[in-house]
PDBML (XML) file of the C-alpha atoms, coordinates in Angstrom:
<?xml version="1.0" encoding="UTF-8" ?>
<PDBx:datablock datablockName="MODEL"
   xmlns:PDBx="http://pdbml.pdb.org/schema/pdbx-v50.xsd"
   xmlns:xsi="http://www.w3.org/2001/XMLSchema-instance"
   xsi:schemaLocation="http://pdbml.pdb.org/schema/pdbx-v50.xsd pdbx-v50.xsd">
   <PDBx:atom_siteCategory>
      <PDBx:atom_site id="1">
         <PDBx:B_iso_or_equiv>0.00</PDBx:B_iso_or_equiv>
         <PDBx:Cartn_x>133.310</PDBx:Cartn_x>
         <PDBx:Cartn_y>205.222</PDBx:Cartn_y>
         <PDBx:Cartn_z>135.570</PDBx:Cartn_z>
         <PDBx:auth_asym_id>A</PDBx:auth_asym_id>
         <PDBx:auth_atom_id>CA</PDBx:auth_atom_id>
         <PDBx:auth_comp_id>UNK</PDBx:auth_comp_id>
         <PDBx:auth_seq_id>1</PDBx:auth_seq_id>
         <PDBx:group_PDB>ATOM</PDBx:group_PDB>
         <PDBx:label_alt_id xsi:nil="true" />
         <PDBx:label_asym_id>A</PDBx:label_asym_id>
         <PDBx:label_atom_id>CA</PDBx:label_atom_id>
         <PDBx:label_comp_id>UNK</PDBx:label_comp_id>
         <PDBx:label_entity_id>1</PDBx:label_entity_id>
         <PDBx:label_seq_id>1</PDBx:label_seq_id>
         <PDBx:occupancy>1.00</PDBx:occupancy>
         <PDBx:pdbx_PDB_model_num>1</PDBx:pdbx_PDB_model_num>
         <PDBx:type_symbol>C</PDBx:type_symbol>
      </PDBx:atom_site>
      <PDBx:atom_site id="2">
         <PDBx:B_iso_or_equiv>0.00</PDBx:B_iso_or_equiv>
         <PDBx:Cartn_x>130.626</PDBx:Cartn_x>
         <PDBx:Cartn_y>205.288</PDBx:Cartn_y>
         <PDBx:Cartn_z>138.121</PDBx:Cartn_z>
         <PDBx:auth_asym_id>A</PDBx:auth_asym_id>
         <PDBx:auth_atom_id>CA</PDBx:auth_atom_id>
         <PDBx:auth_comp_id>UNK</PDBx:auth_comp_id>
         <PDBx:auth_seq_id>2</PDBx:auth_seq_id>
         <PDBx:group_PDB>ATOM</PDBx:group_PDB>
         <PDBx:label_alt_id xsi:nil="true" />
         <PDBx:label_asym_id>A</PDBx:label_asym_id>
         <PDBx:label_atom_id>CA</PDBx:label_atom_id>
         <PDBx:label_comp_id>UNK</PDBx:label_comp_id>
         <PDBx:label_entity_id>1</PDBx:label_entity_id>
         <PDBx:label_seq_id>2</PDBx:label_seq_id>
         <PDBx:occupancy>1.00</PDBx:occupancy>
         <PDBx:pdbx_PDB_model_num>1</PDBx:pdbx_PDB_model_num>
         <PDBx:type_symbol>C</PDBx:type_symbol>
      </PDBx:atom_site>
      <PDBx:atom_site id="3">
         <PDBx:B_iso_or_equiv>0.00</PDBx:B_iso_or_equiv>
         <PDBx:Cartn_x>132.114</PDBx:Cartn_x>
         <PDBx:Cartn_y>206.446</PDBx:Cartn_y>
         <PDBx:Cartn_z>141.204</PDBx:Cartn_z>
         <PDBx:auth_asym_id>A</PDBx:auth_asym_id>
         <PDBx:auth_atom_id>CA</PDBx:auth_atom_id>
         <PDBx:auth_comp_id>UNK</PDBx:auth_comp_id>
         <PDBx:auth_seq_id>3</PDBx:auth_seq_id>
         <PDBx:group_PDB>ATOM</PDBx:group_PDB>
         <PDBx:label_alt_id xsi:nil="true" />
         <PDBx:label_asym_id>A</PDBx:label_asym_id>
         <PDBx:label_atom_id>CA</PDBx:label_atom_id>
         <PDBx:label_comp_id>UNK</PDBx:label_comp_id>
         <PDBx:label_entity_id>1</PDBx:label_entity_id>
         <PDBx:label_seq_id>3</PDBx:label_seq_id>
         <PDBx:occupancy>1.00</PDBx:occupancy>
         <PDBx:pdbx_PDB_model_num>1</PDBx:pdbx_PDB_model_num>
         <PDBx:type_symbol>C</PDBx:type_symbol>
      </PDBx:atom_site>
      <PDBx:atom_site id="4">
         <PDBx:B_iso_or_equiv>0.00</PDBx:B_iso_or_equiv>
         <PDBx:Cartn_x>132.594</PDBx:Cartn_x>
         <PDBx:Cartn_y>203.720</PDBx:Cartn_y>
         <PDBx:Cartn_z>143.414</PDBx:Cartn_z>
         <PDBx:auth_asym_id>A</PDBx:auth_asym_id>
         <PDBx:auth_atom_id>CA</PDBx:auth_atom_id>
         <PDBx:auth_comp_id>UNK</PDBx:auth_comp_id>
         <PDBx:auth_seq_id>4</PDBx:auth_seq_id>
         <PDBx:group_PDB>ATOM</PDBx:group_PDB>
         <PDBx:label_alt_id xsi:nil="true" />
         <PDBx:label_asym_id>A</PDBx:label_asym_id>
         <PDBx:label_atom_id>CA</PDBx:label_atom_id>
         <PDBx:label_comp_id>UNK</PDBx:label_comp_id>
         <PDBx:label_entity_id>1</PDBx:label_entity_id>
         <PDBx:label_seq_id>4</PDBx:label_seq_id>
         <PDBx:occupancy>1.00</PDBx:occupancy>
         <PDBx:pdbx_PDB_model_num>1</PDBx:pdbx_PDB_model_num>
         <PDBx:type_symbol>C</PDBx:type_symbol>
      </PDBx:atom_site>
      <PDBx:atom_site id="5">
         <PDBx:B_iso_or_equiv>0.00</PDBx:B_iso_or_equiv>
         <PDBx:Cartn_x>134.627</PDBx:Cartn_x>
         <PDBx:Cartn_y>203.628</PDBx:Cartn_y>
         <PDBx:Cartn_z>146.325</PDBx:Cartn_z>
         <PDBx:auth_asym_id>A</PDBx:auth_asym_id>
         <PDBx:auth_atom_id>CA</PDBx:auth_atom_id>
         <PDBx:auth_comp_id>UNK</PDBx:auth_comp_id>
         <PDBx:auth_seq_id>5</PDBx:auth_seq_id>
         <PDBx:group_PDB>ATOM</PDBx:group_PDB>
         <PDBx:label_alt_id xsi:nil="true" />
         <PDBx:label_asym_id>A</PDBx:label_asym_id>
         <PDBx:label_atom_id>CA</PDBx:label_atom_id>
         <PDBx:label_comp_id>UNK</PDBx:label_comp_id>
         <PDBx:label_entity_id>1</PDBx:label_entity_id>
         <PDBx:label_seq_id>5</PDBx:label_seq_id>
         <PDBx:occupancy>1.00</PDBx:occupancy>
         <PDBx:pdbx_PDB_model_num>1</PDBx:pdbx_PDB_model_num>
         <PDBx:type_symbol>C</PDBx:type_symbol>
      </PDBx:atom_site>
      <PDBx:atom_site id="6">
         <PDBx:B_iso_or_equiv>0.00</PDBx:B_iso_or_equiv>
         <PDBx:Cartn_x>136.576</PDBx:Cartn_x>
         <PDBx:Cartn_y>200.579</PDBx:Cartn_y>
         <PDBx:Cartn_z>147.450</PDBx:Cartn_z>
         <PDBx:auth_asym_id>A</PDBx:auth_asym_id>
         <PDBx:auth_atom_id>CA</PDBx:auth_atom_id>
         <PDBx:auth_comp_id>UNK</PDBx:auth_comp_id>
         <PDBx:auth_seq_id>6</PDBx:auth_seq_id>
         <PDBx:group_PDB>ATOM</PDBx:group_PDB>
         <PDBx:label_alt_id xsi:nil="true" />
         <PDBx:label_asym_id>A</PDBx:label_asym_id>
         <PDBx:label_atom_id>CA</PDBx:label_atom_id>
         <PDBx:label_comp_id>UNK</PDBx:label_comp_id>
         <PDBx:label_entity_id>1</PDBx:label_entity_id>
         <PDBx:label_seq_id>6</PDBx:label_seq_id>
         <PDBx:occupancy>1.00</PDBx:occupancy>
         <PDBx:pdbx_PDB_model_num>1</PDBx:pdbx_PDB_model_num>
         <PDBx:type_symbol>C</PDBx:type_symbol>
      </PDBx:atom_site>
      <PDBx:atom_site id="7">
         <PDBx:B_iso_or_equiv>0.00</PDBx:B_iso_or_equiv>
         <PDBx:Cartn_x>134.883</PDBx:Cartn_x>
         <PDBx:Cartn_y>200.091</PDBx:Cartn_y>
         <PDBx:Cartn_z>150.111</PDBx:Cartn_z>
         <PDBx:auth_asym_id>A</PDBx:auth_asym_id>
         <PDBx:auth_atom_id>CA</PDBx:auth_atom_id>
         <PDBx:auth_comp_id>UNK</PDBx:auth_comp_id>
         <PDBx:auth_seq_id>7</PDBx:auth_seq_id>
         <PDBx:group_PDB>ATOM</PDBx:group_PDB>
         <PDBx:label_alt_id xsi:nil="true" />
         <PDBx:label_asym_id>A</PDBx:label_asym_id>
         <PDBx:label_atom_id>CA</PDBx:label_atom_id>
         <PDBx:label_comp_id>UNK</PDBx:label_comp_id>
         <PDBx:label_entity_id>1</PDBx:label_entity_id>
         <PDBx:label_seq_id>7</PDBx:label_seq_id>
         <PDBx:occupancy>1.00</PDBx:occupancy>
         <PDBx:pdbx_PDB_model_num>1</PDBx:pdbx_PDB_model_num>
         <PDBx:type_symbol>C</PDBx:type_symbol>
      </PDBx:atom_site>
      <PDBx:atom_site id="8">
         <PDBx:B_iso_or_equiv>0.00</PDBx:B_iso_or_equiv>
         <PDBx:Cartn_x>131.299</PDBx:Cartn_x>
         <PDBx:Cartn_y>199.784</PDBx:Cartn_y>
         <PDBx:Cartn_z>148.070</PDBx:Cartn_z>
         <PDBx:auth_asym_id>A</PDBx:auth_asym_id>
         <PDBx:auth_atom_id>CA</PDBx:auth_atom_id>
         <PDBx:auth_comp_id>UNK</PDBx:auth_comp_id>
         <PDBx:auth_seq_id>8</PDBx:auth_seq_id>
         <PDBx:group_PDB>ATOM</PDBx:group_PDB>
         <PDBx:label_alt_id xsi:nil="true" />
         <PDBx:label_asym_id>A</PDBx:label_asym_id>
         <PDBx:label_atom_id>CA</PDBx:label_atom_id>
         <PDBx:label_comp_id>UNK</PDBx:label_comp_id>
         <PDBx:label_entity_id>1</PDBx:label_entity_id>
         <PDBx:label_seq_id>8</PDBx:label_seq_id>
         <PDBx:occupancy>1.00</PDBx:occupancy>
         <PDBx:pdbx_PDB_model_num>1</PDBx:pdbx_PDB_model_num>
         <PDBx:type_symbol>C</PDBx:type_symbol>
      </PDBx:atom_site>
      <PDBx:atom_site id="9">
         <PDBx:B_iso_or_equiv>0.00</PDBx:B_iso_or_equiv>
         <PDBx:Cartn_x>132.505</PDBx:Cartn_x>
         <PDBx:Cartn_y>196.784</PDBx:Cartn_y>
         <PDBx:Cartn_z>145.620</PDBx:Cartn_z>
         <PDBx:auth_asym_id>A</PDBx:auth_asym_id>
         <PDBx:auth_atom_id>CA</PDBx:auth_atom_id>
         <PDBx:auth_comp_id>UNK</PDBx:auth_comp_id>
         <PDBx:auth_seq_id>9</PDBx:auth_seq_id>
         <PDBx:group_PDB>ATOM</PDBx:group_PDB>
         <PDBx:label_alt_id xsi:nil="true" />
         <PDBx:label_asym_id>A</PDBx:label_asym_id>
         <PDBx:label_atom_id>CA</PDBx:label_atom_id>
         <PDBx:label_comp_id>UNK</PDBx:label_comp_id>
         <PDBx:label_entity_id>1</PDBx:label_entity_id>
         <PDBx:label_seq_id>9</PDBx:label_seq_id>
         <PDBx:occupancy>1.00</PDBx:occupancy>
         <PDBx:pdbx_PDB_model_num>1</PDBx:pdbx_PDB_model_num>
         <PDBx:type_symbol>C</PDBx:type_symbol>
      </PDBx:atom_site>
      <PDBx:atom_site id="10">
         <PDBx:B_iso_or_equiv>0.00</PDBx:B_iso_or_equiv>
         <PDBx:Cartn_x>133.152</PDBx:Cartn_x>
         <PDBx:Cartn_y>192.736</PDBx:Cartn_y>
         <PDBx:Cartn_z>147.020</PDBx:Cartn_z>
         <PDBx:auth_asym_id>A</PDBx:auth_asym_id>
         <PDBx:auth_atom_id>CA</PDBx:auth_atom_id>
         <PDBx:auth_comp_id>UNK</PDBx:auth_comp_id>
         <PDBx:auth_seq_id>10</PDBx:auth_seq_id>
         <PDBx:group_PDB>ATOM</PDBx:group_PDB>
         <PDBx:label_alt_id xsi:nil="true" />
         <PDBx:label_asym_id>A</PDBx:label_asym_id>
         <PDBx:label_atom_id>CA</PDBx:label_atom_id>
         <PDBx:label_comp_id>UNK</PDBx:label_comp_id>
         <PDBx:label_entity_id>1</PDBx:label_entity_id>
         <PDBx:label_seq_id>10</PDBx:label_seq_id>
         <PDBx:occupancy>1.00</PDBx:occupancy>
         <PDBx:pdbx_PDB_model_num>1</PDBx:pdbx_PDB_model_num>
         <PDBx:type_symbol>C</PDBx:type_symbol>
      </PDBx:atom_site>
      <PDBx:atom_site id="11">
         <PDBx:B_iso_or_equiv>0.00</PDBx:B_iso_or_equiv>
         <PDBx:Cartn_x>134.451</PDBx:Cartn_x>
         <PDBx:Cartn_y>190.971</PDBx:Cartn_y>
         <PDBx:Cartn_z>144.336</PDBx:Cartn_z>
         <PDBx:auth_asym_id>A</PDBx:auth_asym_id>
         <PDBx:auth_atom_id>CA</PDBx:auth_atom_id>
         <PDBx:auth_comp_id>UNK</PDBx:auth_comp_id>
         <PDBx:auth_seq_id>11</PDBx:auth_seq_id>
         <PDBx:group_PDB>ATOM</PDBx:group_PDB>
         <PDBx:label_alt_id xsi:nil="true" />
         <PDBx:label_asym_id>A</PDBx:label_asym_id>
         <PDBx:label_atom_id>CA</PDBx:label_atom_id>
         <PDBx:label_comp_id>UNK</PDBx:label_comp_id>
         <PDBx:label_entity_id>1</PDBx:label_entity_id>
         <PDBx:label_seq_id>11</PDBx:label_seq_id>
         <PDBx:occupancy>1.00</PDBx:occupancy>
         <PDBx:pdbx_PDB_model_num>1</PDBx:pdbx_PDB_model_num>
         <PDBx:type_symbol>C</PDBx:type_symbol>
      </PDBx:atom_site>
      <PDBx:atom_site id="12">
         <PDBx:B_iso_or_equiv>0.00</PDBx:B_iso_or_equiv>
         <PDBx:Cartn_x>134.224</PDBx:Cartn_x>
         <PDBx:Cartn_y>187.121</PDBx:Cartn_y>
         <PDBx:Cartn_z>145.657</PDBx:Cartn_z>
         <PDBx:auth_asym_id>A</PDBx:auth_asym_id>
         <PDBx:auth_atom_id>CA</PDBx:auth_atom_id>
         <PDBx:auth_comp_id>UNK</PDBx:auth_comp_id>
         <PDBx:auth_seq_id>12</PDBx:auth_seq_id>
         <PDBx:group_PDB>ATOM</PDBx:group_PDB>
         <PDBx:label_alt_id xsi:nil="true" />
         <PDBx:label_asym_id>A</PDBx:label_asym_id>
         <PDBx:label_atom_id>CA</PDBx:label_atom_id>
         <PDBx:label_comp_id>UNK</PDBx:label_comp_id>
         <PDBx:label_entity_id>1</PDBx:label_entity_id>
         <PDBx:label_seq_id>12</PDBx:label_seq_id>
         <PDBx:occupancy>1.00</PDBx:occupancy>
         <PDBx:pdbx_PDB_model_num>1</PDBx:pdbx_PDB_model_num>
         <PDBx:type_symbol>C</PDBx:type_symbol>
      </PDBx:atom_site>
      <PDBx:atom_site id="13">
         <PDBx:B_iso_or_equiv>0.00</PDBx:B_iso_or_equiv>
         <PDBx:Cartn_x>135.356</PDBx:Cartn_x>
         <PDBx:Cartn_y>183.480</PDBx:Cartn_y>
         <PDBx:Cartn_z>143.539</PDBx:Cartn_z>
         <PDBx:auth_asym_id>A</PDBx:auth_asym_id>
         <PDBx:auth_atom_id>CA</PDBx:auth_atom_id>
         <PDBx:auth_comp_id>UNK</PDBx:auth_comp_id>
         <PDBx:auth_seq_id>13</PDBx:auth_seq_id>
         <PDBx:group_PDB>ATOM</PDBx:group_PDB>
         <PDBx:label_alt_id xsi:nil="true" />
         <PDBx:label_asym_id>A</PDBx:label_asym_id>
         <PDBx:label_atom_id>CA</PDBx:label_atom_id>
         <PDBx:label_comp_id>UNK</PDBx:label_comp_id>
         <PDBx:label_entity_id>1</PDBx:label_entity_id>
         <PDBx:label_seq_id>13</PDBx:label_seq_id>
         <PDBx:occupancy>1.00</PDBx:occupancy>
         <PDBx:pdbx_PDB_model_num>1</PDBx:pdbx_PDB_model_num>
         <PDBx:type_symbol>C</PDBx:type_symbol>
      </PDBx:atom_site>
      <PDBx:atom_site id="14">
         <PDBx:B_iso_or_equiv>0.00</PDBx:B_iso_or_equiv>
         <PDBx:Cartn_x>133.764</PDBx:Cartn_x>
         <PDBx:Cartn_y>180.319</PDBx:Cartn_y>
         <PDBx:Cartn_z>144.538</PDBx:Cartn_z>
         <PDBx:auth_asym_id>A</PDBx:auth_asym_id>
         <PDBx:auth_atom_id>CA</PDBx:auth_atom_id>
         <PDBx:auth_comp_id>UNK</PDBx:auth_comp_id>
         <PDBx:auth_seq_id>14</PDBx:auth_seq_id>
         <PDBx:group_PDB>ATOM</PDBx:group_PDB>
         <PDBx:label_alt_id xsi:nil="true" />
         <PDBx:label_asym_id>A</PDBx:label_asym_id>
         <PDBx:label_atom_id>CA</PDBx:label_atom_id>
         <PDBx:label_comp_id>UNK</PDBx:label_comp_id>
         <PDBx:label_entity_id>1</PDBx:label_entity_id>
         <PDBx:label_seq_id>14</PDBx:label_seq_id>
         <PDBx:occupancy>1.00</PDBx:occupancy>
         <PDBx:pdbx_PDB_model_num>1</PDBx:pdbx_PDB_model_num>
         <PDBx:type_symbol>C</PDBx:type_symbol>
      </PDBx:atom_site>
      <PDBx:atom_site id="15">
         <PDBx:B_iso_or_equiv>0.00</PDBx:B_iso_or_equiv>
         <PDBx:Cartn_x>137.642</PDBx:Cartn_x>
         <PDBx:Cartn_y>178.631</PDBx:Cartn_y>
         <PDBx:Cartn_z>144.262</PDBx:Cartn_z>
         <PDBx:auth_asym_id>A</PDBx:auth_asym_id>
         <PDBx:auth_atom_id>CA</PDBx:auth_atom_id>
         <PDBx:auth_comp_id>UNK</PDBx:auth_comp_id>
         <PDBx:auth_seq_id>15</PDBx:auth_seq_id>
         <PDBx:group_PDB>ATOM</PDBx:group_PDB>
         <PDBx:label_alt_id xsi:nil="true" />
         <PDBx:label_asym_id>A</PDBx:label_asym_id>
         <PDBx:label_atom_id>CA</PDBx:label_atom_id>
         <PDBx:label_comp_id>UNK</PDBx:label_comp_id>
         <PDBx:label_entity_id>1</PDBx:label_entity_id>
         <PDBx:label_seq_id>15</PDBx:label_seq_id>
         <PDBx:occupancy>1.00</PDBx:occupancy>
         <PDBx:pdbx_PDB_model_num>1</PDBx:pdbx_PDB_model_num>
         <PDBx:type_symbol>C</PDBx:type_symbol>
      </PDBx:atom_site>
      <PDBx:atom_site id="16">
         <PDBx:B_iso_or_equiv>0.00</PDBx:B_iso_or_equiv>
         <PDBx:Cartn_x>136.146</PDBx:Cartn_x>
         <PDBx:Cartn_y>176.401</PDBx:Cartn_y>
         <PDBx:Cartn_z>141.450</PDBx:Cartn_z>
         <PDBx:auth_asym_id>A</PDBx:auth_asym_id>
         <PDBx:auth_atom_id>CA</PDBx:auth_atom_id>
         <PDBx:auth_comp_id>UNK</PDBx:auth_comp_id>
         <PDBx:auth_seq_id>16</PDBx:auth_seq_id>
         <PDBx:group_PDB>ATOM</PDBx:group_PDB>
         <PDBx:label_alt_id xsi:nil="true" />
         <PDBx:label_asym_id>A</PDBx:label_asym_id>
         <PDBx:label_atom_id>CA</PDBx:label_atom_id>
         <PDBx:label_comp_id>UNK</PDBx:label_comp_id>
         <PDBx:label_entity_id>1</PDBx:label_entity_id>
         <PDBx:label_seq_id>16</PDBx:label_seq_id>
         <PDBx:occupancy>1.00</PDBx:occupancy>
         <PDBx:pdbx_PDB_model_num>1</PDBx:pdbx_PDB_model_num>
         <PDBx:type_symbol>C</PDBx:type_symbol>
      </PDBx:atom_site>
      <PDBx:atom_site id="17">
         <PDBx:B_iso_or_equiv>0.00</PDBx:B_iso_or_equiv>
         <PDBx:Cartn_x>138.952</PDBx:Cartn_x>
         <PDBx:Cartn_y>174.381</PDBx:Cartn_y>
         <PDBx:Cartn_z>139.851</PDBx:Cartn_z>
         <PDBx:auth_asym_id>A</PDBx:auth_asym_id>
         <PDBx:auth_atom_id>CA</PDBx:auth_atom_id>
         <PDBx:auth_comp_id>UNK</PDBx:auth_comp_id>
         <PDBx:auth_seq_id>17</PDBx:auth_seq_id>
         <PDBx:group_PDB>ATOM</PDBx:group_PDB>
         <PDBx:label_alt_id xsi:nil="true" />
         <PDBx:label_asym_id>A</PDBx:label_asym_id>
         <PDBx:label_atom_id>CA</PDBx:label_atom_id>
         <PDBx:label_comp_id>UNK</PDBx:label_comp_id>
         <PDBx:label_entity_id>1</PDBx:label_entity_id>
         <PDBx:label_seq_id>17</PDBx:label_seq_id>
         <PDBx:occupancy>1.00</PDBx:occupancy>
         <PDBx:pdbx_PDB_model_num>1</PDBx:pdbx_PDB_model_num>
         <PDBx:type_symbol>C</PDBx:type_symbol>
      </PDBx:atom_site>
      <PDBx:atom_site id="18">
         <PDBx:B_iso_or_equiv>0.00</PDBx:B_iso_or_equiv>
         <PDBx:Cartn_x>137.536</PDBx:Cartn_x>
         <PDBx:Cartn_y>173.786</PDBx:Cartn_y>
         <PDBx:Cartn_z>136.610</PDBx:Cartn_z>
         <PDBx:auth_asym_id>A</PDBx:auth_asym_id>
         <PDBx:auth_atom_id>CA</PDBx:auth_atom_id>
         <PDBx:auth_comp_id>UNK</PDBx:auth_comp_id>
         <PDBx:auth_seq_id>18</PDBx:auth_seq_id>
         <PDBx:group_PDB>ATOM</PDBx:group_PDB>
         <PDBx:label_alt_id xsi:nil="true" />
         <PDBx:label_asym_id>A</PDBx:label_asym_id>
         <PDBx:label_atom_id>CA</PDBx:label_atom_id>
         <PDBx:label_comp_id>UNK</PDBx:label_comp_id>
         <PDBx:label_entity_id>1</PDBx:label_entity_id>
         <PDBx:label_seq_id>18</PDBx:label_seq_id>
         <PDBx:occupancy>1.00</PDBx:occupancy>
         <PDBx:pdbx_PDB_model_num>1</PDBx:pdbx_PDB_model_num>
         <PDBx:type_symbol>C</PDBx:type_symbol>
      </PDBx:atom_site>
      <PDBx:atom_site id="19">
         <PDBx:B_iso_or_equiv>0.00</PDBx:B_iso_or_equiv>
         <PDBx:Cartn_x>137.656</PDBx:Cartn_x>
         <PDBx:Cartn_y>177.061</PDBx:Cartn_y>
         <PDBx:Cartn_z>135.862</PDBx:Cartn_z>
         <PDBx:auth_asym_id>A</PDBx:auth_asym_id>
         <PDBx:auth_atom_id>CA</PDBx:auth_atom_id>
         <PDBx:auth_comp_id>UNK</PDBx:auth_comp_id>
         <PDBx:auth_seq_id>19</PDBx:auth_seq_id>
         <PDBx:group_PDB>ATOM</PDBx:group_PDB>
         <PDBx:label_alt_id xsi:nil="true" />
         <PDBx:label_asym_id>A</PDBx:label_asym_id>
         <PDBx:label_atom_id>CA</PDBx:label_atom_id>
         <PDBx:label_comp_id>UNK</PDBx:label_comp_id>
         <PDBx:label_entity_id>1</PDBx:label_entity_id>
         <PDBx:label_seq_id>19</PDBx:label_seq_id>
         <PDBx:occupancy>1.00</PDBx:occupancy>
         <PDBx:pdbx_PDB_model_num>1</PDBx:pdbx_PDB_model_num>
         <PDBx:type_symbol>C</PDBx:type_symbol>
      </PDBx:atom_site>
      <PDBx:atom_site id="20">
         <PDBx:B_iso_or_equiv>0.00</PDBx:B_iso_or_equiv>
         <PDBx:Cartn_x>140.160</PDBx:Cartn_x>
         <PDBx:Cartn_y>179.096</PDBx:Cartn_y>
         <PDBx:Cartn_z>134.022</PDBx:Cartn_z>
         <PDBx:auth_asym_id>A</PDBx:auth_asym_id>
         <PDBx:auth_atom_id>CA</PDBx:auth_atom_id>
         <PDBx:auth_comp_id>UNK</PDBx:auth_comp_id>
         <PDBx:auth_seq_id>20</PDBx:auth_seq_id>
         <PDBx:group_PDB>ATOM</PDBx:group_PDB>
         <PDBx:label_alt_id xsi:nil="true" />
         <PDBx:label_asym_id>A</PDBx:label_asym_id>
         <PDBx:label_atom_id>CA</PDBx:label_atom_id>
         <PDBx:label_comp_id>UNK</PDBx:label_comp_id>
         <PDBx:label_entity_id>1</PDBx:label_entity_id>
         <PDBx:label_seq_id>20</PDBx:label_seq_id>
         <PDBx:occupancy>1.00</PDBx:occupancy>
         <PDBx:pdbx_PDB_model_num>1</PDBx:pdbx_PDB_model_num>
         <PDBx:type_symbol>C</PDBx:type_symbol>
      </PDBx:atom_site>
      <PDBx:atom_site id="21">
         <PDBx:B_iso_or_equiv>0.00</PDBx:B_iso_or_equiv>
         <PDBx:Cartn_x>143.875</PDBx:Cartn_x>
         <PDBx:Cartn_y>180.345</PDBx:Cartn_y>
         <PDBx:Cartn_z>135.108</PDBx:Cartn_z>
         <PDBx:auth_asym_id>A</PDBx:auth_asym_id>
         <PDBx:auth_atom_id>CA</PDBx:auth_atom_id>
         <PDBx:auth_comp_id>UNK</PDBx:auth_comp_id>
         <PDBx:auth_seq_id>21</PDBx:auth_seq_id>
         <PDBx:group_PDB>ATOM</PDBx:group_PDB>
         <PDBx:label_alt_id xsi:nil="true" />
         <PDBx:label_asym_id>A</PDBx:label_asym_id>
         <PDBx:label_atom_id>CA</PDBx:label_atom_id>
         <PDBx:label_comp_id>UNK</PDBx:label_comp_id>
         <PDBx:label_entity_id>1</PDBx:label_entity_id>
         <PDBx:label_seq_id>21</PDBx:label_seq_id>
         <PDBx:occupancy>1.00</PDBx:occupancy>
         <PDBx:pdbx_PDB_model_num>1</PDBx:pdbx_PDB_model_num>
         <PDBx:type_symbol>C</PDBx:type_symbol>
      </PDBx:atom_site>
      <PDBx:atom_site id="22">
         <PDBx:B_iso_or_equiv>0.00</PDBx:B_iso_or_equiv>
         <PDBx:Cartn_x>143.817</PDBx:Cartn_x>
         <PDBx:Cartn_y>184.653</PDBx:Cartn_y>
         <PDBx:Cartn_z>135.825</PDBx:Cartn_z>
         <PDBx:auth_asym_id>A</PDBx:auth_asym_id>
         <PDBx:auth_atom_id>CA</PDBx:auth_atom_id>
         <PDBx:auth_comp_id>UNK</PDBx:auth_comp_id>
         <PDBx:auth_seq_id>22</PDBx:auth_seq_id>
         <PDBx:group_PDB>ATOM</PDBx:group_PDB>
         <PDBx:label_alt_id xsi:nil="true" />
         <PDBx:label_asym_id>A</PDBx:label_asym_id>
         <PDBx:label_atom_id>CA</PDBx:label_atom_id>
         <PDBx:label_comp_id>UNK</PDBx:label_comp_id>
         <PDBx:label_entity_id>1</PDBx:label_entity_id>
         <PDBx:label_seq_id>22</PDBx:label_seq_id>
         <PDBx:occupancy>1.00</PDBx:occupancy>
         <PDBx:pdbx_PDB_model_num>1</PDBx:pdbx_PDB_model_num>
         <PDBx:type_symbol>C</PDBx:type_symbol>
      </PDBx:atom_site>
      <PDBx:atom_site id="23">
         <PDBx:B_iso_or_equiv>0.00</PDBx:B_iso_or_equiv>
         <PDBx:Cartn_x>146.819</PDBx:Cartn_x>
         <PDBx:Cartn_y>186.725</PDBx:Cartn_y>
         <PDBx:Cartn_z>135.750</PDBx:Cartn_z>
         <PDBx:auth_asym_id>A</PDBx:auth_asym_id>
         <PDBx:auth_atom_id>CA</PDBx:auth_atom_id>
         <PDBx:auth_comp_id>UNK</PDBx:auth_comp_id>
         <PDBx:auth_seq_id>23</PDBx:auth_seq_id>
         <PDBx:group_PDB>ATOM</PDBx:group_PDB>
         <PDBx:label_alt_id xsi:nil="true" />
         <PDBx:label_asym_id>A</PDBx:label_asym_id>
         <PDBx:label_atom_id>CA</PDBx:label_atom_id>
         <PDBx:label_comp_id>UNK</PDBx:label_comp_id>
         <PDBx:label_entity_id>1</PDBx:label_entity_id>
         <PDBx:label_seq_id>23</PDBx:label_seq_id>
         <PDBx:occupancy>1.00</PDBx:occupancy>
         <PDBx:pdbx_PDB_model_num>1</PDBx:pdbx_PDB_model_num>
         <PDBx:type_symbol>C</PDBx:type_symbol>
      </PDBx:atom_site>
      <PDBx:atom_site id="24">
         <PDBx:B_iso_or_equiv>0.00</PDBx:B_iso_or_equiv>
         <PDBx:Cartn_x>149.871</PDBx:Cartn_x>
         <PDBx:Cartn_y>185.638</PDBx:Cartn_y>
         <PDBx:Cartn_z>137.857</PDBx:Cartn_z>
         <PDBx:auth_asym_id>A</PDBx:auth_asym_id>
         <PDBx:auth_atom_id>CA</PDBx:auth_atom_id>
         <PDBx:auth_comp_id>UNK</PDBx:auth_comp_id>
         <PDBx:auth_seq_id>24</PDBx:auth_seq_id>
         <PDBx:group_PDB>ATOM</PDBx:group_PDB>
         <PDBx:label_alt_id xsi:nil="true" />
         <PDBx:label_asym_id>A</PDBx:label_asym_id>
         <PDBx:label_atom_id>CA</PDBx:label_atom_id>
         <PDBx:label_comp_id>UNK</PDBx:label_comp_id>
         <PDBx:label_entity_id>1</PDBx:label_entity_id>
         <PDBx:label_seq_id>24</PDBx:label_seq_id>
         <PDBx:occupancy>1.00</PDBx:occupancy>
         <PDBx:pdbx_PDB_model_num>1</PDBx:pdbx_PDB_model_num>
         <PDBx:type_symbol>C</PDBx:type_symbol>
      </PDBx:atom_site>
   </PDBx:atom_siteCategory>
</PDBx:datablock>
């Protein structure tokens, strides 16, 4: 969609456990 490379994108979680379950 906008042309971003892998290298141009940090997706980061604090580790917070009361927050919800994701995927396996």
């Amino acid at each position: 969609q906008f042309g971003l490379q892998r290298k141009q994108i940090m997706f980061t979680f604090s580790h917070n456990h009361c927050g919800p379950r994701l995927g396996d």
